[in-house]
Protein backbone atom coordinates (compact mmCIF):
# COMPACT_ATOMS: atom_id res chain seq x y z
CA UNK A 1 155.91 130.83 120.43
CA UNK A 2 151.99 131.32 120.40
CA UNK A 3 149.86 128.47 120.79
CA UNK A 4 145.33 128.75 120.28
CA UNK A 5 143.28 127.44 122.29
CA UNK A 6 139.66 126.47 121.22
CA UNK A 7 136.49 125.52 122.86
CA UNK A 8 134.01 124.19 120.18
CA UNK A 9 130.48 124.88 119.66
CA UNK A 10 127.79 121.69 119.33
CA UNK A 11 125.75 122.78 116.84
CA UNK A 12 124.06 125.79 114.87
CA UNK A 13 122.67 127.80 118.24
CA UNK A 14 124.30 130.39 119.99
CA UNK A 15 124.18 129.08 124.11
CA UNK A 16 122.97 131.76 125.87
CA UNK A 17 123.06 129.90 129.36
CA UNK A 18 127.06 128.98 128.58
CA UNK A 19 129.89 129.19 131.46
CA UNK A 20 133.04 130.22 131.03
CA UNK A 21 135.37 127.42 129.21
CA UNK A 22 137.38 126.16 132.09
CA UNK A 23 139.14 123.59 130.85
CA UNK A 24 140.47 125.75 128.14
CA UNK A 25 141.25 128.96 130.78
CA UNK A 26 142.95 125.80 133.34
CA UNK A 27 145.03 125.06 130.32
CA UNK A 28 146.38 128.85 129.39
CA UNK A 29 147.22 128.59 132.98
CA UNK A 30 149.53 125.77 132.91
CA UNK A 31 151.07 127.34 130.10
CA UNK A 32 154.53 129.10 130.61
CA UNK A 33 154.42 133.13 130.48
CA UNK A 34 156.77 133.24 127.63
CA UNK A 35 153.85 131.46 125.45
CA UNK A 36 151.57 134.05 123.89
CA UNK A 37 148.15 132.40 124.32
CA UNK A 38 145.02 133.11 122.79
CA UNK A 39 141.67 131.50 123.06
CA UNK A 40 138.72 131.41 121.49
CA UNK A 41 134.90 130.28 122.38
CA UNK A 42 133.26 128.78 119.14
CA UNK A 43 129.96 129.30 121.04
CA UNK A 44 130.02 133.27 121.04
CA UNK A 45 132.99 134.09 118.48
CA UNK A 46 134.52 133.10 115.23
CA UNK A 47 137.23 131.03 114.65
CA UNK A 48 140.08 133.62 113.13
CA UNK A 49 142.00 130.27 111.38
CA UNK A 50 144.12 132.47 109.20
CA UNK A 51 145.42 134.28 112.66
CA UNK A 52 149.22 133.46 112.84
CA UNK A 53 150.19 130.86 115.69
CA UNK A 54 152.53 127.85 116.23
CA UNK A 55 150.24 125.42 117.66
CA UNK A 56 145.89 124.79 118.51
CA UNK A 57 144.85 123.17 121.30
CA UNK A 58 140.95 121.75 121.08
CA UNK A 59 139.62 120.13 124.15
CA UNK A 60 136.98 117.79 122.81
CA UNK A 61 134.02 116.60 124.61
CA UNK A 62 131.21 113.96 122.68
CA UNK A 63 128.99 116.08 121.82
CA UNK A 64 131.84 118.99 120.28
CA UNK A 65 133.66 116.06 118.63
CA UNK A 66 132.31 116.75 114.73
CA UNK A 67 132.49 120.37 115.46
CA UNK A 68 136.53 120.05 116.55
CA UNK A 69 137.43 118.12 113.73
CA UNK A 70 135.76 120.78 111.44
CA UNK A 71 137.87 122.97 113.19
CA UNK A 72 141.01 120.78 113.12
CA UNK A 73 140.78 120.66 109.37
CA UNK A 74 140.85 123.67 108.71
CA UNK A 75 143.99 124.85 110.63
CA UNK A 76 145.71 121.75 109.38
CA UNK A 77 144.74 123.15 105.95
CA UNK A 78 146.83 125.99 106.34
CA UNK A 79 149.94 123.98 108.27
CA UNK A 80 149.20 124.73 111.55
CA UNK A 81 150.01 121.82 114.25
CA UNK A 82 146.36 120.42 116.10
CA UNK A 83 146.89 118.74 119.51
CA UNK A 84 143.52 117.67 121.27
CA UNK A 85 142.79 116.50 124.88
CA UNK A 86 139.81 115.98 126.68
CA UNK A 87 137.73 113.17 127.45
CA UNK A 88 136.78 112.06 123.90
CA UNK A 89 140.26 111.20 122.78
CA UNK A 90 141.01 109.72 126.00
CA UNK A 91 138.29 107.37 125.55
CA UNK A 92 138.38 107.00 121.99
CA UNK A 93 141.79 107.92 120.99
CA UNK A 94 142.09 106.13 117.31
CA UNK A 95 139.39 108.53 116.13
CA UNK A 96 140.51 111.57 117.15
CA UNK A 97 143.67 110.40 116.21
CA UNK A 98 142.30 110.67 112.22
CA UNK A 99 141.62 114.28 112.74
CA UNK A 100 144.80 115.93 114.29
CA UNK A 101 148.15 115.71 114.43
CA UNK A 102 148.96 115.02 117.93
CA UNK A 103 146.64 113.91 120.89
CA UNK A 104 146.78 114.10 124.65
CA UNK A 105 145.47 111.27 126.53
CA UNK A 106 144.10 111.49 130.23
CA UNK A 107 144.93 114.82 131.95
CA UNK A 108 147.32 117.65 131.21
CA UNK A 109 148.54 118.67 134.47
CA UNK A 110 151.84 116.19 134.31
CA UNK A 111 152.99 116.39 130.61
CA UNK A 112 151.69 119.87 129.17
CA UNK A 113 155.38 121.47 129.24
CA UNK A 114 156.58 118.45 127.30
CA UNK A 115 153.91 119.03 124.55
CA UNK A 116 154.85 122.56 124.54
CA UNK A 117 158.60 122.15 124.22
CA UNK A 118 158.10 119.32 121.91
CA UNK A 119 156.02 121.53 119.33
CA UNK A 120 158.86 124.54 119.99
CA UNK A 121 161.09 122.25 118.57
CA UNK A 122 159.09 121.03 115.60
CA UNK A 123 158.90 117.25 117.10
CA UNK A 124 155.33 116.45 118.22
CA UNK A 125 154.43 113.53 119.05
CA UNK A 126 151.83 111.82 118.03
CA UNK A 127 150.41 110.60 121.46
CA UNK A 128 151.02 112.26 124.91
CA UNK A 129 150.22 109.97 127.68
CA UNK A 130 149.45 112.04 131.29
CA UNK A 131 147.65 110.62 133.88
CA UNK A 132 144.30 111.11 136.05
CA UNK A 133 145.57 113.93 138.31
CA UNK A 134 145.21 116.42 140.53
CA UNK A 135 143.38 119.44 138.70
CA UNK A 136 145.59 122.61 138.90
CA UNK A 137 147.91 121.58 141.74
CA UNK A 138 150.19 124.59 141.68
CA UNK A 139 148.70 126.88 138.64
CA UNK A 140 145.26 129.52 138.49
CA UNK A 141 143.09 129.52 135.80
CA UNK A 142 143.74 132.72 133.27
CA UNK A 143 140.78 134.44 133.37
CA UNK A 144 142.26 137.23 131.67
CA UNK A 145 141.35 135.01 128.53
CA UNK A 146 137.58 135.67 129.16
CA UNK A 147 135.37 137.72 127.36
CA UNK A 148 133.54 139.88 129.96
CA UNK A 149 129.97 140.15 129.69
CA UNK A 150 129.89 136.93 127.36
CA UNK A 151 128.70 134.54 130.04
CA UNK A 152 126.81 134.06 132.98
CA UNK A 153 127.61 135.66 136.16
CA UNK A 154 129.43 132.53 137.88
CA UNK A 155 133.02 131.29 137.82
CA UNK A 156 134.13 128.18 137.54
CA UNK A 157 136.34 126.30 139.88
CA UNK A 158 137.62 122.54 140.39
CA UNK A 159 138.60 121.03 144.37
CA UNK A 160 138.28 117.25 142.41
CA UNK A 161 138.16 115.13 139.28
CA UNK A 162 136.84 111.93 139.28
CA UNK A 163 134.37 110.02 141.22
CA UNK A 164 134.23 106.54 143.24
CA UNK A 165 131.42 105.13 142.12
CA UNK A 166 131.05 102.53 139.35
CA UNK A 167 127.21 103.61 137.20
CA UNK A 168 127.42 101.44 133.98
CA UNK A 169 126.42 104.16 131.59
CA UNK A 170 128.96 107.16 133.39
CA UNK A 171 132.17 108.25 131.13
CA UNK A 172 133.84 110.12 134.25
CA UNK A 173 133.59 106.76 136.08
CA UNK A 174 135.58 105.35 133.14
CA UNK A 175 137.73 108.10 132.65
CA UNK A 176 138.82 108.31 136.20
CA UNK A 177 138.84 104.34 137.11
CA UNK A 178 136.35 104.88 139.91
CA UNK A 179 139.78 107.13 141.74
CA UNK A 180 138.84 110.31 142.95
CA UNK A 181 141.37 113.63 143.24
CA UNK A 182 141.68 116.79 144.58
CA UNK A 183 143.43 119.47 145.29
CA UNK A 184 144.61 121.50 148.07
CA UNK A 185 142.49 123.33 149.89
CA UNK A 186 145.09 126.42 150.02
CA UNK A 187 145.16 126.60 146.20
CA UNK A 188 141.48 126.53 145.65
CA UNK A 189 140.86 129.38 148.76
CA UNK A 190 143.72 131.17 146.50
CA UNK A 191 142.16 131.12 143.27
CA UNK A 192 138.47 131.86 144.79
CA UNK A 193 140.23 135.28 146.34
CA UNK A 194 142.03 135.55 142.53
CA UNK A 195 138.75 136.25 140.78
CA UNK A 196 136.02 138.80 141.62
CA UNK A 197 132.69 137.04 141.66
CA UNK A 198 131.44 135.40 145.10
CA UNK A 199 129.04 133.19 143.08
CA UNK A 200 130.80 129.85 142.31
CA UNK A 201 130.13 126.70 140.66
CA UNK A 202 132.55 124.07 141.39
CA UNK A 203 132.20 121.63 138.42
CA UNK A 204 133.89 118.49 140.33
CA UNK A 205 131.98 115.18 138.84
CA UNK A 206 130.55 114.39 142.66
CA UNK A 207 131.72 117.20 145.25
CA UNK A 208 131.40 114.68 148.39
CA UNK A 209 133.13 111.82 146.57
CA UNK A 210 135.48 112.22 149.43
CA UNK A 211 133.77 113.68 152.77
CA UNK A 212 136.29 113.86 154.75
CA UNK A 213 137.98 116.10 152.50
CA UNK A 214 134.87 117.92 151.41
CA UNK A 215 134.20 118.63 155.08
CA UNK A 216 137.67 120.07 155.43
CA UNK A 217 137.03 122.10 152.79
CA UNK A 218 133.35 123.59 153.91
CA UNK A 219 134.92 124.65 156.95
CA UNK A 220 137.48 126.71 155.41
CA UNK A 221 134.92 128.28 152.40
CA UNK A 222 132.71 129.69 155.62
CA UNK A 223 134.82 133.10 156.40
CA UNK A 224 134.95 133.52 152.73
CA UNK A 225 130.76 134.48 152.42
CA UNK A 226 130.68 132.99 148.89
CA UNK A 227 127.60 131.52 147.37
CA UNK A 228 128.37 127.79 145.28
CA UNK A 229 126.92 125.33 143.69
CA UNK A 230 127.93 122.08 142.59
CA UNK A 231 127.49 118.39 141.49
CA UNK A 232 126.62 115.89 144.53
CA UNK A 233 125.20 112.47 145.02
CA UNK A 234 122.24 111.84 147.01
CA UNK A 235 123.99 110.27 150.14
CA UNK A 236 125.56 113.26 151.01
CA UNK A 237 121.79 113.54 153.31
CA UNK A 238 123.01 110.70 155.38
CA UNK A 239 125.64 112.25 157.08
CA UNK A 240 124.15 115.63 158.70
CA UNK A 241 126.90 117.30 159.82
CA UNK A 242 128.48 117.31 156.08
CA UNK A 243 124.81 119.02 155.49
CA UNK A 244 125.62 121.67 158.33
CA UNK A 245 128.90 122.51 156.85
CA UNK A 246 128.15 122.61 153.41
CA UNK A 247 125.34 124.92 153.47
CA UNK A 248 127.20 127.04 156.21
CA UNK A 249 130.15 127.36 153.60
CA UNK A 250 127.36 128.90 151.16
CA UNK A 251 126.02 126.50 149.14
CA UNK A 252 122.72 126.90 147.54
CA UNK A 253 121.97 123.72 146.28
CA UNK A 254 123.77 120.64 144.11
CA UNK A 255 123.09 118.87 140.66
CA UNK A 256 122.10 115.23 141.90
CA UNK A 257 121.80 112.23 140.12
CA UNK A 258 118.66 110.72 141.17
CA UNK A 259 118.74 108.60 137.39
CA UNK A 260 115.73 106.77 138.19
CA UNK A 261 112.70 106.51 140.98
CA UNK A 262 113.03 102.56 140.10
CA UNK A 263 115.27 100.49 142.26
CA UNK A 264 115.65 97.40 139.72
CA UNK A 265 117.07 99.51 137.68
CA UNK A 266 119.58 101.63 139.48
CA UNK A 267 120.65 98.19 140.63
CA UNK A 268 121.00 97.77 136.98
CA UNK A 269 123.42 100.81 136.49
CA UNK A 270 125.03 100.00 139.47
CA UNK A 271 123.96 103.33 141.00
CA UNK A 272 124.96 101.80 144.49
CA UNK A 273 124.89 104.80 146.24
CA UNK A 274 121.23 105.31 145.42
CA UNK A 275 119.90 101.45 146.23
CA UNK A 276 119.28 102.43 149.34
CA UNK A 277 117.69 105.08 148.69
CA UNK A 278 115.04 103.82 146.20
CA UNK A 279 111.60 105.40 146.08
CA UNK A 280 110.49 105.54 149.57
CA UNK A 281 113.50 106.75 150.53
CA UNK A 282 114.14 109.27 148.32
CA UNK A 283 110.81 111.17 149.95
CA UNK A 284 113.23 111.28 153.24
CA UNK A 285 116.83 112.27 151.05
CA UNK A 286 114.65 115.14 149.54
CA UNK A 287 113.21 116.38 152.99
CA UNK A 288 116.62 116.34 154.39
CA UNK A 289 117.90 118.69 151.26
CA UNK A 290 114.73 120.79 151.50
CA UNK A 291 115.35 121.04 155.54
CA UNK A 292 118.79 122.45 154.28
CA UNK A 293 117.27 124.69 151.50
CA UNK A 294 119.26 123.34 149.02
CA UNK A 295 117.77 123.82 145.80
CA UNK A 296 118.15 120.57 143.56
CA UNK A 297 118.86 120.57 139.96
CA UNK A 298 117.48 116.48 139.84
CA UNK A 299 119.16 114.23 136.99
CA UNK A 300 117.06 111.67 135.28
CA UNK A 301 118.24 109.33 132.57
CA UNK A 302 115.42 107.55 130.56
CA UNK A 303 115.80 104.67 128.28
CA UNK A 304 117.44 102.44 130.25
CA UNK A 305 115.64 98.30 130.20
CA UNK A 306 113.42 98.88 132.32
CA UNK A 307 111.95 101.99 131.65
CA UNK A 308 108.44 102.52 129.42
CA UNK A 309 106.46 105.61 128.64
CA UNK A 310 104.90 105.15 131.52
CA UNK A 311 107.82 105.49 133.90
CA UNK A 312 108.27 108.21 132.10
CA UNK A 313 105.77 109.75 132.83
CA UNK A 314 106.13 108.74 136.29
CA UNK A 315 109.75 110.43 136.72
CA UNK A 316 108.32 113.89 135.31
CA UNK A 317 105.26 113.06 137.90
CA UNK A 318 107.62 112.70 140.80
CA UNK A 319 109.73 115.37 140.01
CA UNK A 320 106.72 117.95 139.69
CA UNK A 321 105.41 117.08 143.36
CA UNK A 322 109.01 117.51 144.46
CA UNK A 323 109.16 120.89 143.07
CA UNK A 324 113.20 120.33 142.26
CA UNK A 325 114.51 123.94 141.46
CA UNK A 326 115.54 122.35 138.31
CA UNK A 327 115.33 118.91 136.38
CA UNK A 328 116.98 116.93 133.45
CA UNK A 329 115.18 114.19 131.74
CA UNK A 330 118.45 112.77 129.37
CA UNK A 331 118.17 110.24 127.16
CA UNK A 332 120.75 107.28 128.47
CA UNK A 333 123.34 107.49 125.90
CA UNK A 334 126.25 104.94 125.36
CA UNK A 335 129.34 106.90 125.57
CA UNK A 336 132.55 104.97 124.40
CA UNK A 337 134.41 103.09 126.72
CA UNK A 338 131.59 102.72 129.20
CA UNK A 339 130.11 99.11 129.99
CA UNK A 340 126.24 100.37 128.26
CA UNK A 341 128.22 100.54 125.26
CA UNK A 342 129.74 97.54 125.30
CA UNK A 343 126.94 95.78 125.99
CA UNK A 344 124.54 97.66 123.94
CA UNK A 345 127.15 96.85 121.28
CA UNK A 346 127.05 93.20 121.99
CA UNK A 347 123.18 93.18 121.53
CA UNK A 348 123.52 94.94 118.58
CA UNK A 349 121.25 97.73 119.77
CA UNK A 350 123.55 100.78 118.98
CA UNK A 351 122.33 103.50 116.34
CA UNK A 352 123.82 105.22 113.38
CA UNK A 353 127.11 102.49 113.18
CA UNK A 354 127.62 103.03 117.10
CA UNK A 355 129.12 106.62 116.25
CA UNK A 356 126.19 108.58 116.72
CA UNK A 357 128.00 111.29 117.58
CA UNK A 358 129.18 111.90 114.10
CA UNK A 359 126.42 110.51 112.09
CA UNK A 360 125.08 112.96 110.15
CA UNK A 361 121.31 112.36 110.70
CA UNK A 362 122.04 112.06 114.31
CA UNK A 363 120.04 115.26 116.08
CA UNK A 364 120.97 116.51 119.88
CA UNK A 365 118.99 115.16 122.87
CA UNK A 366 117.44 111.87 120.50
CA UNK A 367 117.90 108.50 121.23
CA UNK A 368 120.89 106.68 119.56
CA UNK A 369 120.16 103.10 120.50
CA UNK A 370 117.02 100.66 120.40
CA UNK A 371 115.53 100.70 123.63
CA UNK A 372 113.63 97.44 125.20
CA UNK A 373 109.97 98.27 125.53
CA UNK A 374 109.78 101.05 123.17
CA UNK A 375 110.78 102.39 120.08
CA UNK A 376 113.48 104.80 119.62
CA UNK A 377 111.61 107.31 118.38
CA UNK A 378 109.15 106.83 121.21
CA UNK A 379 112.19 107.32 124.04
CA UNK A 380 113.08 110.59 122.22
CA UNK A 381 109.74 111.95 122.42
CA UNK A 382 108.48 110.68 125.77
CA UNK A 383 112.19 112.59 126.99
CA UNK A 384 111.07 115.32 125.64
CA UNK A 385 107.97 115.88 126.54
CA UNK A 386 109.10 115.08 130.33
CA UNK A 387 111.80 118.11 129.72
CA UNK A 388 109.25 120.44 128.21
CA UNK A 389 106.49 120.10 130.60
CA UNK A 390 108.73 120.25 133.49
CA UNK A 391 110.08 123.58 132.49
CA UNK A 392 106.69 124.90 131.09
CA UNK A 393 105.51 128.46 132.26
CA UNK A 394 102.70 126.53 133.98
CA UNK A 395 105.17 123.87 136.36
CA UNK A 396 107.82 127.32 136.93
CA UNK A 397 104.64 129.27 138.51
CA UNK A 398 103.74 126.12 140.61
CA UNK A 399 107.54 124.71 141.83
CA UNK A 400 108.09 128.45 142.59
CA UNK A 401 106.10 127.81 145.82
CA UNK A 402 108.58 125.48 147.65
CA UNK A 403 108.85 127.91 150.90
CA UNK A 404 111.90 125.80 152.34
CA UNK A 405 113.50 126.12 149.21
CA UNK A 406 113.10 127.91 146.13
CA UNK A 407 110.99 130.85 148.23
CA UNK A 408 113.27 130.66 151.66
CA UNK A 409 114.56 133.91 151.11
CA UNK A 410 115.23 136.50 148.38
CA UNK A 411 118.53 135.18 146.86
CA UNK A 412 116.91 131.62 146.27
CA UNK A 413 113.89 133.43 144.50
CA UNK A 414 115.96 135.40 142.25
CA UNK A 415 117.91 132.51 141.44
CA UNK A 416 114.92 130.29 140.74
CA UNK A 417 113.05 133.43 138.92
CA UNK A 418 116.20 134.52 136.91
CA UNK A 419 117.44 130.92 135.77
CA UNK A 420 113.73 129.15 135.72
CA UNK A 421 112.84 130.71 131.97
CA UNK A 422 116.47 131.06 130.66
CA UNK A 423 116.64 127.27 131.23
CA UNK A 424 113.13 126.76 129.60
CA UNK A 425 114.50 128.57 126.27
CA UNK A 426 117.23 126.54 126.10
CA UNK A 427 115.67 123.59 126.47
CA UNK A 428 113.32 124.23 123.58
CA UNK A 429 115.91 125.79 121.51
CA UNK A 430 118.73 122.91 121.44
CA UNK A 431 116.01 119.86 120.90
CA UNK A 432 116.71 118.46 117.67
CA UNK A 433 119.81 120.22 116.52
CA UNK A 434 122.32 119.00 113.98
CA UNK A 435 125.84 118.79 115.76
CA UNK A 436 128.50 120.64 114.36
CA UNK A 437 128.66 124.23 112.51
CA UNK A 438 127.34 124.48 108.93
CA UNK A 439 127.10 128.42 109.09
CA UNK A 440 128.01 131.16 112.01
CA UNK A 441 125.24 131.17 114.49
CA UNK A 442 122.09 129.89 112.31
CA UNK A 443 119.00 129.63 113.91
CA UNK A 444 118.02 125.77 115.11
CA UNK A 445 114.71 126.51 114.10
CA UNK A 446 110.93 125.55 115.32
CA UNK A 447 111.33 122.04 117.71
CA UNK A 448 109.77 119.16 115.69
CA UNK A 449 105.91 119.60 116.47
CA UNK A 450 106.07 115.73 115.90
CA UNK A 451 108.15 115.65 119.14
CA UNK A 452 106.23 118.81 120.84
């Protein structure tokens, strides 16, 4: 039996700051060895559909979801099975369920031998029902599946899925119930000493979700001499000896979800772990992660009720002085099965028929609801010109001068100096793309001097 295993592009670009596709590689790992496995990356390759195999496998994320049902089509054109699992058919299963043939709801881990001996036998089911789970609790990822020299220099690994917090607008916190999970600290120390790199990203939705485990695992990273990075909230600075341990284990610094610099309205998303730490105190949080030398890749979401142009401009503003390593400025977007869409919904405020996602004059990175004290239009450009200014050659020359941080020593500089302009291009480069593939690998094009 062979079974294909895709990971779908978003749109007409070709990424060139893409990662390796875990959840595809995790996947081929939980497969038996007497499945022949192949995968494919519809970012850097195409798609060989006339390739004889028994069964495709598309993990489908929001923004992918137009691409992998382009995708499913087409192999369904030709007879081929299409199972696909991820965390749009989880949270929207009755759509994908129009597109393929079979789909997996929640994670693999539990039932993925049952959808494999189901499809040897010719008796897929329609729905496969796992549950949130441990990621990878006694399986590596195959990174034999890789194509060298395709993708950055970092590999990805998982200790947890899931995070305990409850933001309004955050699919993960949906997708996981507010549980988080992890797994041993044995099998992730295995699969670190399985692959050759000793730069890391671990791409668990809040690494500190659970210190005490987090703690456990710092102390057992340190003889190791890696280098990671990873996704954190902004309370880990409370508790300094999870500081201590985490940058003695090698971390360089953490995506954080700072959201907003307006306390009304993280009370708003229910960003609880950040009320506390509204303005004032976020001048102490970012001392205590500059103390460190963490270098923070700071998370903004703008559109939310309260926001204008002018806090806007204020969030850029802040983020500027704080000379974060790196910074998103993302549009708030109602994901499916989160409580902003429902309510969003209820207000009839949603864009495009509340699928935006597969609206055809829907672009990447633009606003797909009505905001309250702007247009839409407006929130799209105001985002953007936050994200472009903030990664203009002008703001990389000045943030470079952080001496606790970005210029501490020579491997934070040559992070900041390598990553700084490939970032920038990206940014520019994905504005305003159409999702989905209408031809291999066309150019996106100029950015919309309208939203320059």
């Amino acid at each position: 039996m062979k079974i294909t295993l895709i990971y779908p592009a978003i749109g007409n670009y070709e990424d060139e700051a893409r990662m390796e596709p875990l959840s595809v590689g995790a996947l081929a790992g939980l497969t038996p060895p007497d499945v022949e496995v192949a995968l494919y990356d519809d970012r850097i390759e195409p798609i060989p559909f006339d390739e004889p195999t028994d069964l495709v496998g598309i993990t489908v994320q929001i923004y992918s979801a137009k691409r992998s049902y382009q995708i499913a089509a087409e192999f369904r054109k030709r007879g081929v099975p299409v199972i696909m699992g991820g965390m749009h058919p989880t949270l929207i299963p009755e759509e994908a369920l129009e597109h393929a043939d079979s789909i997996l709801i929640n994670d693999a881990e539990g039932i993925w031998h049952q959808v494999l001996e189901d499809a040897r036998r010719g008796r897929l089911r329609r729905i496969y029902r796992g549950e949130p789970h441990i990621p990878q609790p006694d399986t590596l990822t195959r990174r034999d599946l890789y194509k060298d020299g395709k993708y950055l220099p970092i590999s990805l690994l998982q200790f947890g899925r899931g995070c305990r917090f409850t933001c309004t607008f955050c699919a993960t916190s949906t997708y996981f119930t507010h549980t988080h999970y992890h797994r041993s600290i044995d099998r992730v120390l295995r699969e670190i000493e399985d692959q050759k790199r000793k730069f890391i990203f671990f791409v668990d939705d809040n690494m500190i979700s659970d210190i005490a485990a987090a703690k456990e695992l710092f102390r057992a990273l340190i003889p190791l001499k890696i280098r990671w990075v990873s996704q954190a909230s902004i309370n880990m600075t409370r508790d300094r000896e999870l500081m201590s341990l985490m940058v003695k284990s090698g971390c360089l610094g953490n995506v954080i979800g700072f959201e907003s610099i307006n306390p009304s309205t993280l009370r708003g998303m229910k960003k609880n772990q950040n009320l506390s730490t509204g303005y004032e105190v976020y001048a102490k949080a970012i001392e205590v992660l500059r103390d460190y030398g963490l270098q923070t890749w700071a998370a903004f979401t703008v559109g939310h009720d309260g926001d204008t142009p002018d806090s806007i401009r204020r969030t850029l503003d802040f983020a500027l002085e704080n000379k974060f390593t790196f910074a998103a400025f993302n549009i708030l977007l109602p994901y499916p099965g989160t409580p902003l869409y429902a309510k969003l919904q209820a207000e009839n405020r949603l864009m495009y028929e509340g699928k935006w996602w597969l609206h055809p004059d829907y672009r990447y990175n633009h606003a797909a609801f009505h905001p309250s004290h702007m247009t839409a239009d407006e929130l799209t450009h105001w985002s953007f010109h936050a994200r472009r200014n903030f990664n203009s050659i002008s703001s990389i020359l000045r943030r470079v001068t952080d001496f606790k941080t970005n210029m501490r020593n020579p491997l934070r500089f040559g992070v900041y100096l390598a990553y700084n302009p490939l970032f920038r291009k990206e940014t520019l480069k994905k504005q305003g793309i159409q999702l989905a593939r209408l031809a291999p690998f066309q150019s996106a094009g100029p950015v919309d001097k309208a939203e320059a």
